[in-house]
Structures are given as structure tokens and as C-alpha cells.
N, C-alpha and C. Protein backbone atom coordinates (compact mmCIF):
# COMPACT_ATOMS: atom_id res chain seq x y z
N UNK A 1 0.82 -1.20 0.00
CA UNK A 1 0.00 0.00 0.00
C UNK A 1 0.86 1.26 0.00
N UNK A 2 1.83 0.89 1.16
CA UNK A 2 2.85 2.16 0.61
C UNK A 2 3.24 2.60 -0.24
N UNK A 3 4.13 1.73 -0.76
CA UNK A 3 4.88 1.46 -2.20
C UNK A 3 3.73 2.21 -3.47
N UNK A 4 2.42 1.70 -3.12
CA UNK A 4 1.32 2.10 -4.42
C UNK A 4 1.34 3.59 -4.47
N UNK A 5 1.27 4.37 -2.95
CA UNK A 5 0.69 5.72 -2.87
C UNK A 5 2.29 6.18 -3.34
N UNK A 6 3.77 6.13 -3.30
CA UNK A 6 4.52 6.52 -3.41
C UNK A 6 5.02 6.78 -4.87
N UNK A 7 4.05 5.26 -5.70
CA UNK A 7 4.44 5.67 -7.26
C UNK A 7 3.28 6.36 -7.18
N UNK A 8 2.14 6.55 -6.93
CA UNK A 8 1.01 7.72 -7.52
C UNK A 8 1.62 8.97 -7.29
N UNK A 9 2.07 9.24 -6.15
CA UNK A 9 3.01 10.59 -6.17
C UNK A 9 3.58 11.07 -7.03
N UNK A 10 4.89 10.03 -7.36
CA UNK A 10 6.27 10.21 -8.67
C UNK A 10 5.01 10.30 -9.30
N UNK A 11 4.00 9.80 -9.65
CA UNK A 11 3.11 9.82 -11.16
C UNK A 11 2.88 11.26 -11.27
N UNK A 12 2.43 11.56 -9.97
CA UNK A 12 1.66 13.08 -10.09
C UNK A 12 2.84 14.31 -10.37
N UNK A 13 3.97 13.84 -9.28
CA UNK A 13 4.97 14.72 -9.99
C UNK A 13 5.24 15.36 -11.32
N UNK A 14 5.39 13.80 -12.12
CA UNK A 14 5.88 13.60 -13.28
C UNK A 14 4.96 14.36 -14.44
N UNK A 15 3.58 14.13 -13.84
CA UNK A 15 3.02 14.59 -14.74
C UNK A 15 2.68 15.98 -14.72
N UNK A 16 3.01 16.58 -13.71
CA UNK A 16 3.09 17.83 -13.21
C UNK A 16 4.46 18.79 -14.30
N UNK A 17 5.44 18.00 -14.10
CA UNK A 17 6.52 17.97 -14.70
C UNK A 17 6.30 18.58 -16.14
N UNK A 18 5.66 16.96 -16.58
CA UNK A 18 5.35 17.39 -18.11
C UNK A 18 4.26 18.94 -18.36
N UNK A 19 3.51 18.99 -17.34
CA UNK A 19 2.13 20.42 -18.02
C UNK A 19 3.25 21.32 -17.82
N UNK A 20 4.15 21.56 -16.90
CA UNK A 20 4.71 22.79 -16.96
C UNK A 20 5.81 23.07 -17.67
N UNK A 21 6.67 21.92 -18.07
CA UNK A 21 7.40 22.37 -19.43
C UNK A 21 7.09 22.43 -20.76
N UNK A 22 5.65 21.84 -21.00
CA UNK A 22 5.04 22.30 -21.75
C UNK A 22 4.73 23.57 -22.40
N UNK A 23 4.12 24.03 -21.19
CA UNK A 23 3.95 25.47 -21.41
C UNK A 23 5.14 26.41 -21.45
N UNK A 24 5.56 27.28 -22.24
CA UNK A 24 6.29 28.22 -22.24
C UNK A 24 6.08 29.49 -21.10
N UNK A 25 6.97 29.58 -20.35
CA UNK A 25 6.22 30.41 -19.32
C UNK A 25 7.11 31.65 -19.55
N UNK A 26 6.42 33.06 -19.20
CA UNK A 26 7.23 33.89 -19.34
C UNK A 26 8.28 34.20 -18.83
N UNK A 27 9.42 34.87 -19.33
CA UNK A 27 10.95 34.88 -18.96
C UNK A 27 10.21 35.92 -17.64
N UNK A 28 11.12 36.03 -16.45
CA UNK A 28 11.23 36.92 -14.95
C UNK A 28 12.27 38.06 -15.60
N UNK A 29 12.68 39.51 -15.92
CA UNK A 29 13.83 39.82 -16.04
C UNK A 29 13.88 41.03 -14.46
N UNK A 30 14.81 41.26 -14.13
CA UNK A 30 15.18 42.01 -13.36
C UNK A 30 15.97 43.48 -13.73
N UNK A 31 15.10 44.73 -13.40
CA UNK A 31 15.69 45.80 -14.10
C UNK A 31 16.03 46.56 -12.92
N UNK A 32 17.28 46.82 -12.90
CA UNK A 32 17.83 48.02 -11.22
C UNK A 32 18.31 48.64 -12.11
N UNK A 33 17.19 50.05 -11.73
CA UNK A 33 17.17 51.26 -11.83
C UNK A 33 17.94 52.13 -10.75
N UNK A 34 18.68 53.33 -11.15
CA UNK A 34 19.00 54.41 -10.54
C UNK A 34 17.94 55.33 -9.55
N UNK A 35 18.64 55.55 -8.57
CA UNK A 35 16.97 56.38 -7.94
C UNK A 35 16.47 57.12 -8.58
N UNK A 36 17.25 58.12 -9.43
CA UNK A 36 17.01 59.22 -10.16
C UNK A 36 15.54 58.47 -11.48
N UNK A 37 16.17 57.65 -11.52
CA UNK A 37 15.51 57.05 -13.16
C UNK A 37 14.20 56.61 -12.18
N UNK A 38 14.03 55.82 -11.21
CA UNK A 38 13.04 55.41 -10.66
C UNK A 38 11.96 56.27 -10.21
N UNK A 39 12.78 57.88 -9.56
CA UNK A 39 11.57 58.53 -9.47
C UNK A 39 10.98 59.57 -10.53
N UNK A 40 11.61 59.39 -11.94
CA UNK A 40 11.25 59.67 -12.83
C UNK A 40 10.01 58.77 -13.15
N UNK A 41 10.20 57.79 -13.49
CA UNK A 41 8.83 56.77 -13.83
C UNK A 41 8.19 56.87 -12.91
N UNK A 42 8.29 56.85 -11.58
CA UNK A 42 6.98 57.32 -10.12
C UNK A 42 6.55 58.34 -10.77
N UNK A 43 7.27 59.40 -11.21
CA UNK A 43 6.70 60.78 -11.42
C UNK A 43 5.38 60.46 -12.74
N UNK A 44 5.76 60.35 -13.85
CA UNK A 44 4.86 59.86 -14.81
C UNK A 44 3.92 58.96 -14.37
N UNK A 45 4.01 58.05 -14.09
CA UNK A 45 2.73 57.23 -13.27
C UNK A 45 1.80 58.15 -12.61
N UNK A 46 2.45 58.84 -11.56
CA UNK A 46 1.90 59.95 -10.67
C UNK A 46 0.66 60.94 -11.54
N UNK A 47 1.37 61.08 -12.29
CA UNK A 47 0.65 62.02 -13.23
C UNK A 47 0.02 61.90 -14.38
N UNK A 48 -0.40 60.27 -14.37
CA UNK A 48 -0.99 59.28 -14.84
C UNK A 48 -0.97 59.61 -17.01
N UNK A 49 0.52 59.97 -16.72
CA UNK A 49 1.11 59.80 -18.50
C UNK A 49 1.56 58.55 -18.65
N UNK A 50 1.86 57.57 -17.92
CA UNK A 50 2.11 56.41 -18.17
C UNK A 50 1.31 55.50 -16.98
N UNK A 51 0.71 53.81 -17.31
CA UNK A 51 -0.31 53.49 -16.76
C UNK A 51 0.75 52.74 -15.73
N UNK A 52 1.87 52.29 -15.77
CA UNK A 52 2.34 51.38 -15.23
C UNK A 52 3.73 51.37 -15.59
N UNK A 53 4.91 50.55 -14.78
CA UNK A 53 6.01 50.63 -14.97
C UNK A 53 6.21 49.54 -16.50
N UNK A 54 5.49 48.29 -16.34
CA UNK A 54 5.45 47.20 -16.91
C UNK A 54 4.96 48.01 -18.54
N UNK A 55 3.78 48.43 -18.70
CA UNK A 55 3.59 49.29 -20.01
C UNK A 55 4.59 49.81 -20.54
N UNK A 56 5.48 50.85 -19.84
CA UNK A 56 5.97 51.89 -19.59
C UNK A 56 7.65 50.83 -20.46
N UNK A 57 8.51 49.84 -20.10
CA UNK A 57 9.08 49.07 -20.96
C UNK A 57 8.89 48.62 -22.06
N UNK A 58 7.37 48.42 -21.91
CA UNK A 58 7.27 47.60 -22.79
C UNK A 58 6.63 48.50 -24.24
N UNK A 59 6.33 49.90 -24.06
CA UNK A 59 6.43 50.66 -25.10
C UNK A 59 7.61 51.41 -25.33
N UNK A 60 9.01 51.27 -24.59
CA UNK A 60 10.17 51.70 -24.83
C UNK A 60 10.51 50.23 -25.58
N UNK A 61 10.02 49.24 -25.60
CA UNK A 61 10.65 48.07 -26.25
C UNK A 61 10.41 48.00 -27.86
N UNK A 62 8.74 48.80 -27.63
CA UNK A 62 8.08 49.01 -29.16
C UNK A 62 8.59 50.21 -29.87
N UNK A 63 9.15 50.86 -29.21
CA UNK A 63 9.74 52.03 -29.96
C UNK A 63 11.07 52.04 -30.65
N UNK A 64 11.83 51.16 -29.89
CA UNK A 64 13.31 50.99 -29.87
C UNK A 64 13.08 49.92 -31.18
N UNK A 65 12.21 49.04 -31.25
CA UNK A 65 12.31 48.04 -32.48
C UNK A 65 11.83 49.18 -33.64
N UNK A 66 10.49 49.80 -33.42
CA UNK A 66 9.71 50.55 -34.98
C UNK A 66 11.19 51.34 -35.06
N UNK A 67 12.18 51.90 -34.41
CA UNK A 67 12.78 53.01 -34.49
C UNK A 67 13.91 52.52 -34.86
N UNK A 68 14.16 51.20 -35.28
CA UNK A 68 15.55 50.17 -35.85
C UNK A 68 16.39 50.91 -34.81
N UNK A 69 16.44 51.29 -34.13
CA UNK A 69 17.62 52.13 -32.73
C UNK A 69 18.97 51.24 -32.79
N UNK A 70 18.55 49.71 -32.88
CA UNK A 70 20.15 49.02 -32.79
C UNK A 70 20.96 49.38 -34.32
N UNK A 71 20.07 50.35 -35.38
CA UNK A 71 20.85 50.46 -36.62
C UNK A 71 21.76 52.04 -35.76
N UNK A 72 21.65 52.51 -34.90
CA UNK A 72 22.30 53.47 -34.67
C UNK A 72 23.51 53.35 -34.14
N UNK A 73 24.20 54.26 -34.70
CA UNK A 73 26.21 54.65 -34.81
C UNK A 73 26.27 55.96 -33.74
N UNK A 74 26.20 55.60 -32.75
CA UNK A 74 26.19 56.92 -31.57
C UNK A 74 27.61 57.67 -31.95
N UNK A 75 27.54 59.06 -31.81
CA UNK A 75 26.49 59.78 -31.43
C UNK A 75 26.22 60.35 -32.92
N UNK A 76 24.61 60.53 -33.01
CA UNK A 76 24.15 61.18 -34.21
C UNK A 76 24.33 60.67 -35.42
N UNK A 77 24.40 59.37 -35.44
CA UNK A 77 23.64 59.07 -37.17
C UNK A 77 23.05 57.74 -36.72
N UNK A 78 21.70 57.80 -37.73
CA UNK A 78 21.13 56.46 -37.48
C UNK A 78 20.14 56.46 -38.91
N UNK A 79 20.31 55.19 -39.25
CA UNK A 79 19.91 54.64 -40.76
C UNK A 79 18.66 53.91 -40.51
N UNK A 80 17.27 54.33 -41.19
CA UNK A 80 16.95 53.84 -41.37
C UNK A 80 16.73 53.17 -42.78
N UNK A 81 17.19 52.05 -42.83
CA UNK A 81 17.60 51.32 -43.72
C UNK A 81 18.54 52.08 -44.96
N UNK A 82 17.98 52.82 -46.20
CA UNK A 82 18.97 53.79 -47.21
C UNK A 82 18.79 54.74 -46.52
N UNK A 83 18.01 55.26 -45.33
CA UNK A 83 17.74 56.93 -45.06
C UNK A 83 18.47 57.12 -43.97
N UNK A 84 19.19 58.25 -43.71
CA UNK A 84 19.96 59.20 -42.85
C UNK A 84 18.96 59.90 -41.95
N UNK A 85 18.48 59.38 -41.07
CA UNK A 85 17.81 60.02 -39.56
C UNK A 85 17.83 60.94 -38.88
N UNK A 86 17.72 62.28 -38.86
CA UNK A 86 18.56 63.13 -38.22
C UNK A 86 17.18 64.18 -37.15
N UNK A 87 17.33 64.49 -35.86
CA UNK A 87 16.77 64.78 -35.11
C UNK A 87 16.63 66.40 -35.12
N UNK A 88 15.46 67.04 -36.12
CA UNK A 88 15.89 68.34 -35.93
C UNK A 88 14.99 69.30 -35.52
N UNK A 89 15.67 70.51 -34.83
CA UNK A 89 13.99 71.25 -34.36
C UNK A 89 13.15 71.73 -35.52
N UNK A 90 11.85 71.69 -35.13
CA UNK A 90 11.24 72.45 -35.93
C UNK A 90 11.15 73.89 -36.61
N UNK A 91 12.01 74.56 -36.08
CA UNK A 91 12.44 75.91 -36.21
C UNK A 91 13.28 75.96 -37.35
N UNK A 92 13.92 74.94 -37.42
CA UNK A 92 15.13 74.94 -38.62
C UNK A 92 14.35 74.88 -39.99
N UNK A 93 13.11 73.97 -39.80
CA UNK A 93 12.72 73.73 -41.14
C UNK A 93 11.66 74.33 -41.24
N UNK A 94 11.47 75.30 -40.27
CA UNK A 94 10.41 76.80 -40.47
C UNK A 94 10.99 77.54 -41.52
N UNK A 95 12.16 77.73 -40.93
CA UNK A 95 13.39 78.65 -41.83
C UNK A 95 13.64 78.24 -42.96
N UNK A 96 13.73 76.91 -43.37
CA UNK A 96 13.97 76.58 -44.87
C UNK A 96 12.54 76.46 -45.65
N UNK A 97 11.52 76.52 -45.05
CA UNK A 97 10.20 76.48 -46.11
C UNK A 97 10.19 77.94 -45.83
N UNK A 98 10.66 79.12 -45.27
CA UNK A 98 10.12 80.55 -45.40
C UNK A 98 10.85 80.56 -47.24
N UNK A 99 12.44 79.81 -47.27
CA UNK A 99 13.09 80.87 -48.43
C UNK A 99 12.44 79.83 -49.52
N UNK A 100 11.29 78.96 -49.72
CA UNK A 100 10.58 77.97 -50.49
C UNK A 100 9.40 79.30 -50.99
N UNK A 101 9.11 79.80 -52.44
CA UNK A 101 8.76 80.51 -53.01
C UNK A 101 7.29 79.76 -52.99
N UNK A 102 6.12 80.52 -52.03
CA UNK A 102 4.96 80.02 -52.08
C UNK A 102 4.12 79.09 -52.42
N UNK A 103 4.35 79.59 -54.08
CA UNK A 103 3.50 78.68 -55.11
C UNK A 103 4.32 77.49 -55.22
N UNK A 104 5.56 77.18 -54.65
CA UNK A 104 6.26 76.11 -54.80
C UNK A 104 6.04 75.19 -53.92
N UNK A 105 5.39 75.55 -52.60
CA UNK A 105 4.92 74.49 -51.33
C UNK A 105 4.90 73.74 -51.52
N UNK A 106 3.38 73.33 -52.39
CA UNK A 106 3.04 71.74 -52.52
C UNK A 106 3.78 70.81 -53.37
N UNK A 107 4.34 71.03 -54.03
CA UNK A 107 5.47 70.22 -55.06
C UNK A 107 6.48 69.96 -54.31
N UNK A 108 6.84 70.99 -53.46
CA UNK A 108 8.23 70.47 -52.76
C UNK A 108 7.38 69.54 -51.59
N UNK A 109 6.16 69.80 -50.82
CA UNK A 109 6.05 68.78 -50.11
C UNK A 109 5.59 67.16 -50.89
N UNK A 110 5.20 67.72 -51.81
CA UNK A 110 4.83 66.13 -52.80
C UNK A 110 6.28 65.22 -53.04
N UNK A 111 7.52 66.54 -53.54
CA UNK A 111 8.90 65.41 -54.09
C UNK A 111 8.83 65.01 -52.40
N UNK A 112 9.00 65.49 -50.93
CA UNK A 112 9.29 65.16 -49.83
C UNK A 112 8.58 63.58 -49.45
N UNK A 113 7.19 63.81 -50.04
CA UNK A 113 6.30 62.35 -50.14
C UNK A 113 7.23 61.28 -50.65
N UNK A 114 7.35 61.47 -51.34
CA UNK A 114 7.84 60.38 -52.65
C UNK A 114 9.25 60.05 -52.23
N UNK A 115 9.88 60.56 -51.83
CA UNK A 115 11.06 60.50 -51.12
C UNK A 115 10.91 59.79 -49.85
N UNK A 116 9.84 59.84 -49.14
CA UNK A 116 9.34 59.13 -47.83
C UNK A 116 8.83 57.97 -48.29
N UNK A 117 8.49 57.43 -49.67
CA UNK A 117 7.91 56.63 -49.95
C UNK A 117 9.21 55.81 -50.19
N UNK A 118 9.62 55.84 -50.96
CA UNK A 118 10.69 55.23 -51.50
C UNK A 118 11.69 54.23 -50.25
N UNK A 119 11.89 55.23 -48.83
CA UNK A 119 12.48 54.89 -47.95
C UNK A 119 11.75 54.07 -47.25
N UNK A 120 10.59 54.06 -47.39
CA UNK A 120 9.32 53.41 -46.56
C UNK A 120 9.29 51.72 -47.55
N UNK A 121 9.37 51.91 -48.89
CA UNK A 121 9.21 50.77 -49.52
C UNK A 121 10.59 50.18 -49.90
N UNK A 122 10.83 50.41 -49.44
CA UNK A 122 12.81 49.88 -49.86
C UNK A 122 13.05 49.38 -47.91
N UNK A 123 12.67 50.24 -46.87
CA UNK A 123 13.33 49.62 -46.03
C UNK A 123 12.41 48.86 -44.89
N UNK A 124 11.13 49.15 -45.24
CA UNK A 124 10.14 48.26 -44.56
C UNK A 124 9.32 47.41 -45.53
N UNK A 125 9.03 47.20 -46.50
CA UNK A 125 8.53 46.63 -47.93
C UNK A 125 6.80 46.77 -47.81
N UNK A 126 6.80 47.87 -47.38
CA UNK A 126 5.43 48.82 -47.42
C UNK A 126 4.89 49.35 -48.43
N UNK A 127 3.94 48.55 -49.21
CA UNK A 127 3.88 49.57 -50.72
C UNK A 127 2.54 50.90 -50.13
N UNK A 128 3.13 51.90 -49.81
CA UNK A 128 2.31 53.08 -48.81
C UNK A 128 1.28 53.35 -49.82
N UNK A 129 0.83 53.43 -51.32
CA UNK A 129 -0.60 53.45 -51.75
C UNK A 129 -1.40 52.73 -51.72
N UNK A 130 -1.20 51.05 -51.14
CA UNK A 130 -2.11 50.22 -50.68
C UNK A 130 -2.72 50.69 -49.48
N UNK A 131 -4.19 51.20 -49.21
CA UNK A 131 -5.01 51.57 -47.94
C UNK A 131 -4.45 50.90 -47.03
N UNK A 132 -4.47 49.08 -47.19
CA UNK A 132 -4.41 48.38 -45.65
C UNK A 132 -3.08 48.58 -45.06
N UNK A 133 -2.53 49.17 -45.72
CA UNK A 133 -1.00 49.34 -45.47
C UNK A 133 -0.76 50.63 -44.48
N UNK A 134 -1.50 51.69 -44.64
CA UNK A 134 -1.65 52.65 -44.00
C UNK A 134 -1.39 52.62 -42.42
N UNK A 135 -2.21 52.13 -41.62
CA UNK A 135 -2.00 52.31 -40.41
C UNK A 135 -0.40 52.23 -39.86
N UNK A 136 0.40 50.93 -40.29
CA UNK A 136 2.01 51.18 -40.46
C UNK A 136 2.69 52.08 -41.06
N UNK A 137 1.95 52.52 -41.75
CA UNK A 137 2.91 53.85 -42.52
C UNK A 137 2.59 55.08 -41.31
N UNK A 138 1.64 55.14 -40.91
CA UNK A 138 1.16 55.97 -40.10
C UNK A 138 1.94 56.21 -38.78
N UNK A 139 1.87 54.69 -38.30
CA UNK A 139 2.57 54.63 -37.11
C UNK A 139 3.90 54.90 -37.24
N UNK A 140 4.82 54.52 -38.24
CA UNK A 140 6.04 54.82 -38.40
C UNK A 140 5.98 56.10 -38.56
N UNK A 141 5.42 56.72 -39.36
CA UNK A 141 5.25 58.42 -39.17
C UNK A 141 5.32 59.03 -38.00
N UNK A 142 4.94 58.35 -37.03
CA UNK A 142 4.51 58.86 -35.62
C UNK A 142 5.65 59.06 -34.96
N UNK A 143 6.06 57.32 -35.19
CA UNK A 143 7.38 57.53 -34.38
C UNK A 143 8.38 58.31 -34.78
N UNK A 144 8.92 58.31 -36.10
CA UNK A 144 9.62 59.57 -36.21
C UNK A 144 9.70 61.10 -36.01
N UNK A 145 7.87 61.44 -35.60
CA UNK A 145 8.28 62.78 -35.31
C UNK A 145 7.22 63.78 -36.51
N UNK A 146 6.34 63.24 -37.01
CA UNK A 146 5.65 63.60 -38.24
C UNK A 146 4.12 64.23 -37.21
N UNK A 147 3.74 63.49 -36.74
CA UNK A 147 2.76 63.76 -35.98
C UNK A 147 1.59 62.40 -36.01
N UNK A 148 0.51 62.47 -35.43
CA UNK A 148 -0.62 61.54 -35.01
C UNK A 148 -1.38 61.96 -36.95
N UNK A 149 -1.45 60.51 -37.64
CA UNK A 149 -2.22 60.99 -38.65
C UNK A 149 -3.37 59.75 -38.94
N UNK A 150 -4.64 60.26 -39.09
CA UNK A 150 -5.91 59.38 -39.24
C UNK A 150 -6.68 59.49 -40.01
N UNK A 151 -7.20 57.95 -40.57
CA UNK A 151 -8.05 58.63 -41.77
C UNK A 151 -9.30 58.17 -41.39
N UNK A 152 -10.67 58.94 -41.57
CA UNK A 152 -11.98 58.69 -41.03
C UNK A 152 -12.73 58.68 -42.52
N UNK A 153 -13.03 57.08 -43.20
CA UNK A 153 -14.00 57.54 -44.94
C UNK A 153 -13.04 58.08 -45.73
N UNK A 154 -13.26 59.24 -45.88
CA UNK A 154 -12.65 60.17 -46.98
C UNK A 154 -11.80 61.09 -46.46
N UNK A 155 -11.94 61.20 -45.18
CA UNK A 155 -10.85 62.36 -44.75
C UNK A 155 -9.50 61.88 -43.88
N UNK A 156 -8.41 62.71 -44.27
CA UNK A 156 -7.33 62.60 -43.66
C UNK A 156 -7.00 63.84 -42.61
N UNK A 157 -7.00 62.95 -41.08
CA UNK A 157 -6.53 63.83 -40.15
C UNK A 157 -5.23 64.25 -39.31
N UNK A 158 -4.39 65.30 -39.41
CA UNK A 158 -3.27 65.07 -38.84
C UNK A 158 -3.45 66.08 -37.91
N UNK A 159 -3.16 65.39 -36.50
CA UNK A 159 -3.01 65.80 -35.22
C UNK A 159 -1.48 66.11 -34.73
N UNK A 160 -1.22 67.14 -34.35
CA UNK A 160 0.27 67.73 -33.70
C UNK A 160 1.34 67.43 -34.66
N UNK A 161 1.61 68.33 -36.47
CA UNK A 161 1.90 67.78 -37.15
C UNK A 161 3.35 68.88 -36.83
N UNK A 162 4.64 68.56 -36.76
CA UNK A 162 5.62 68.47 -36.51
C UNK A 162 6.16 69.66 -37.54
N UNK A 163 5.17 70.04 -38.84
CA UNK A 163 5.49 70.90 -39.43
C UNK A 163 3.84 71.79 -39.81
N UNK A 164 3.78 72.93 -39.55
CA UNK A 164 2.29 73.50 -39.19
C UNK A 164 1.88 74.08 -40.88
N UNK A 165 2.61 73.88 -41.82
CA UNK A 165 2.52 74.44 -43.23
C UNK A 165 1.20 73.54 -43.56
N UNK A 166 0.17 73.47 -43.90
CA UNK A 166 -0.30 72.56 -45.01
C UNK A 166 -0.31 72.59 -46.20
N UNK A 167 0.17 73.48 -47.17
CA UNK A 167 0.64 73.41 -48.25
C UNK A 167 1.35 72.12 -48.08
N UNK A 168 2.44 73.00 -47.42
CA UNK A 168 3.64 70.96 -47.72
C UNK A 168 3.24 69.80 -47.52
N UNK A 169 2.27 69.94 -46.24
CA UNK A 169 1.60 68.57 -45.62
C UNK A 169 0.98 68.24 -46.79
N UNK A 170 -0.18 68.91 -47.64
CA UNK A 170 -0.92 68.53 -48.47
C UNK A 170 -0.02 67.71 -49.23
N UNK A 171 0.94 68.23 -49.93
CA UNK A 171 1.90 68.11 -50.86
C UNK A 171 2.47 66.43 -50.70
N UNK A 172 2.95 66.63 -49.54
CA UNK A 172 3.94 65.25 -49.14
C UNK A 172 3.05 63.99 -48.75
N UNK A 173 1.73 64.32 -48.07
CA UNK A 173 0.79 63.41 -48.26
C UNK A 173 0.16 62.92 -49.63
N UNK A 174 0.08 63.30 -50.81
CA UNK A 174 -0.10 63.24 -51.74
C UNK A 174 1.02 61.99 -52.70
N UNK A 175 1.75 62.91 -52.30
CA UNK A 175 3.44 62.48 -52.78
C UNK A 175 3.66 61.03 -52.16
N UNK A 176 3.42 60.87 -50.84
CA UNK A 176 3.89 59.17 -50.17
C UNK A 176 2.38 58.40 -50.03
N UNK A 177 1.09 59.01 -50.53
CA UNK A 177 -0.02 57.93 -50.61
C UNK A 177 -0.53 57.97 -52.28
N UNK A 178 0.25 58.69 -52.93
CA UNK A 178 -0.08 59.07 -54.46
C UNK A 178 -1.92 58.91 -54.30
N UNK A 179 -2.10 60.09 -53.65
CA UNK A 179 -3.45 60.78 -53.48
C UNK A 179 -3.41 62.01 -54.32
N UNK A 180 -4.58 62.51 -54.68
CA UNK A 180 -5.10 64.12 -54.45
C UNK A 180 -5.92 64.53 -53.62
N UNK A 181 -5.49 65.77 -53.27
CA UNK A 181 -6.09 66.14 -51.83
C UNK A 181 -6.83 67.23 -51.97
N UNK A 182 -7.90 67.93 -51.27
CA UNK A 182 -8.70 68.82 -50.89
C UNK A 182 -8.19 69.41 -49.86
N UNK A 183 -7.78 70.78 -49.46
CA UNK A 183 -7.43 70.87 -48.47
C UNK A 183 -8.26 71.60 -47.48
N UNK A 184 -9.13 70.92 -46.09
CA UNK A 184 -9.90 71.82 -45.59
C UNK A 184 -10.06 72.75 -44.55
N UNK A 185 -8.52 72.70 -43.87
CA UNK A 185 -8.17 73.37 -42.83
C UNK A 185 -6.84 73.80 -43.21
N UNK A 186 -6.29 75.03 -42.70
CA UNK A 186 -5.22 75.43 -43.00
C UNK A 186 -4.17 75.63 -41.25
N UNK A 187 -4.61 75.16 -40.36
CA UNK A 187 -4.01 75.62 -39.16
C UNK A 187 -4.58 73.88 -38.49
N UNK A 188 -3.31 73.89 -38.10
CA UNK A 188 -4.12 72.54 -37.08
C UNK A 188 -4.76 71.96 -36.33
N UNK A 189 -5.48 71.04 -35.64
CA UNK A 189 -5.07 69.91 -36.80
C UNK A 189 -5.56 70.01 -38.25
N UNK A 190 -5.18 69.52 -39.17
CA UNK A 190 -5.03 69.34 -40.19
C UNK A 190 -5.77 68.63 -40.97
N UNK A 191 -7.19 69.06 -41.69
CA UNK A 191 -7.85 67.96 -42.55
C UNK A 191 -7.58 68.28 -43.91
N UNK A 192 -7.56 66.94 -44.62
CA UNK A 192 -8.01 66.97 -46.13
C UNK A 192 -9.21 65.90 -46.61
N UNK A 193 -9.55 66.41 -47.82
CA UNK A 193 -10.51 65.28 -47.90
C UNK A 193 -9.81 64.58 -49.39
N UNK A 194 -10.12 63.27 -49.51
CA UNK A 194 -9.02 62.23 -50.72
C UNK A 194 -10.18 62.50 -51.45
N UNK A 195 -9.66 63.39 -52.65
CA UNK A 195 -10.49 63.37 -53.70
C UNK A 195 -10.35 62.48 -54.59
N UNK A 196 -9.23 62.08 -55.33
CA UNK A 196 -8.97 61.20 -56.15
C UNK A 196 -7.52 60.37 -55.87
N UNK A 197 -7.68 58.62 -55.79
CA UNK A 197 -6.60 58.34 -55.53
C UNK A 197 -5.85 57.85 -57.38
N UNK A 198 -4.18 58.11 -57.48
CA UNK A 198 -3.48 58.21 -58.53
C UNK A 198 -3.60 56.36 -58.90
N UNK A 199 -3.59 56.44 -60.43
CA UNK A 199 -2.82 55.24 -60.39
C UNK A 199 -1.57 54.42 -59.87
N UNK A 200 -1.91 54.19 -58.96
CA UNK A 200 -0.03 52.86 -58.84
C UNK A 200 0.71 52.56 -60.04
């Protein structure tokens, strides 16, 4: 009787054994933080811009991949894929669309499209005039610094757009979704409505 209950045990072990290496369980990692860095993230939590510490990695994890970051050559250059990355204020490229001769806006923001396209389909294999494709083109937009952009039906919305011209916006949206655009706001945010999309 002993002997019986002692292999039902090993049995139960064993089979215990097997469900849990079965399952893939998630890795534990351990992150020691600096105080400084720690009551930085208290602080954001605090002030409920970030929901959690655990979020809070794990969208520095999503950023650091959309943002190819391990393609970066510190300090100051980073490739994404053929394109040269470069972090600049907005002020600088206030100054270079002032000496951009008006009527020239939208063309120069259209070649800027097409130029975003090119880098977009060469280094993520995004063909950006396919609709379903959009939301990634979008998001990668984001992360670089372009601004929040959405499309609702027929209209395209850009929220906190990184450059306040819509001439160019019109232009370069046009240029990297080979759209034509309507333009119905001139100050942000930013609508257009897709009047006609180009042939591919």
C-alpha cells in the first residue's frame, strides 16, 4: 500500500513535470534602476502619462524596435535602412520652407512624399498606396516625429503635425499615398478630404 501511494506521487509529480514544461512560461527579467531614473517613472505614473512601470518598458521596447535604434552609430547618425535620420527642431525647417517661393509648397512637399515613400518601400517593404497598409505607414510616421495621422471615410486627419505648413503637408501626403487632396483646414489639426486616388 505504501509502495502504491509513493508511485502515484512520482506519477503526479511527473506529470506535473510534463504540463509545466510544456507550457512556455514567461521569462522573470530584473531591471535596477537608478533612484534618479526610478523617481522619474513614479513621477509619470503619478501624473498618470504612463499606466504602469510594466507598459511603460514595454512601449520603450516598441519604440526601440519601430525606431531600428540598434541600426544606430552613436552619437548622431542612425539609418533607417537607405535613409539618414537626423533629429531636428522644428524651427530649422520653419526657416527653410520661409526661403521655399509660395506657389512652390506643394510640389516640394509632394517630391518630400515620394522620397518618404521610397524609404518606406525599400526599407520596410510597405507599398504606402495600398489603404491596408496605412495604419504602419502611419505609425512609423509617428514615431519619427511627423505627428498623429488618421483617416476617417474620406478624410485625412493630422493631429500635432511636426510641421504646421499645409501646403507641404498637403503636398507630401499626396506624394507618399499618391493621393489628391482637398485641403480643408489650413491651421491645425489638419484635414483633407481624398479626392482622387493616382494610379499605382
Amino acid at each position: 500500500m505504501h509502495t502504491a501511494i509513493l508511485t502515484m506521487e512520482a506519477d503526479r509529480k511527473n506529470r506535473l513535470k510534463e504540463m509545466v514544461n510544456k507550457d512556455e512560461t514567461a521569462k522573470r527579467t530584473t531591471i535596477i534602476l537608478e533612484k534618479d531614473e526610478r523617481e522619474f517613472i513614479d513621477k509619470l505614473i503619478r501624473e498618470g502619462k504612463e499606466p504602469g512601470i510594466k507598459p511603460l518598458i514595454s512601449k520603450m521596447l516598441d519604440v526601440y524596435r519601430s525606431m531600428m535604434i540598434y541600426d544606430w552609430r552613436y552619437p548622431g547618425e542612425y539609418y533607417c535602412g537607405i535613409s539618414r535620420i537626423a533629429f531636428v527642431n522644428v524651427e530649422l525647417l520653419e526657416l527653410l520652407i520661409q526661403q521655399i517661393h509660395k506657389e512652390n509648397w506643394r510640389e516640394n512637399g509632394r517630391r518630400m512624399g515620394e522620397a518618404l515613400k521610397v524609404s518606406m518601400e525599400t526599407t520596410l517593404g510597405l507599398q504606402t498606396a495600398n489603404q491596408d497598409n496605412w495604419p504602419s505607414v502611419f505609425n512609423r510616421l509617428k514615431v519619427q516625429g511627423f505627428g498623429d495621422i488618421y483617416v476617417k471615410d474620406k478624410y485625412l486627419l493630422i493631429k500635432t503635425p511636426f510641421i504646421g505648413n499645409s501646403e507641404i503637408w498637403a503636398g507630401l501626403i499626396e506624394g507618399l499615398f499618391d493621393l489628391r487632396l482637398d485641403m480643408k483646414t489650413t491651421v491645425p489639426p489638419l484635414v483633407f478630404e481624398i479626392k482622387t486616388k493616382q494610379p499605382v
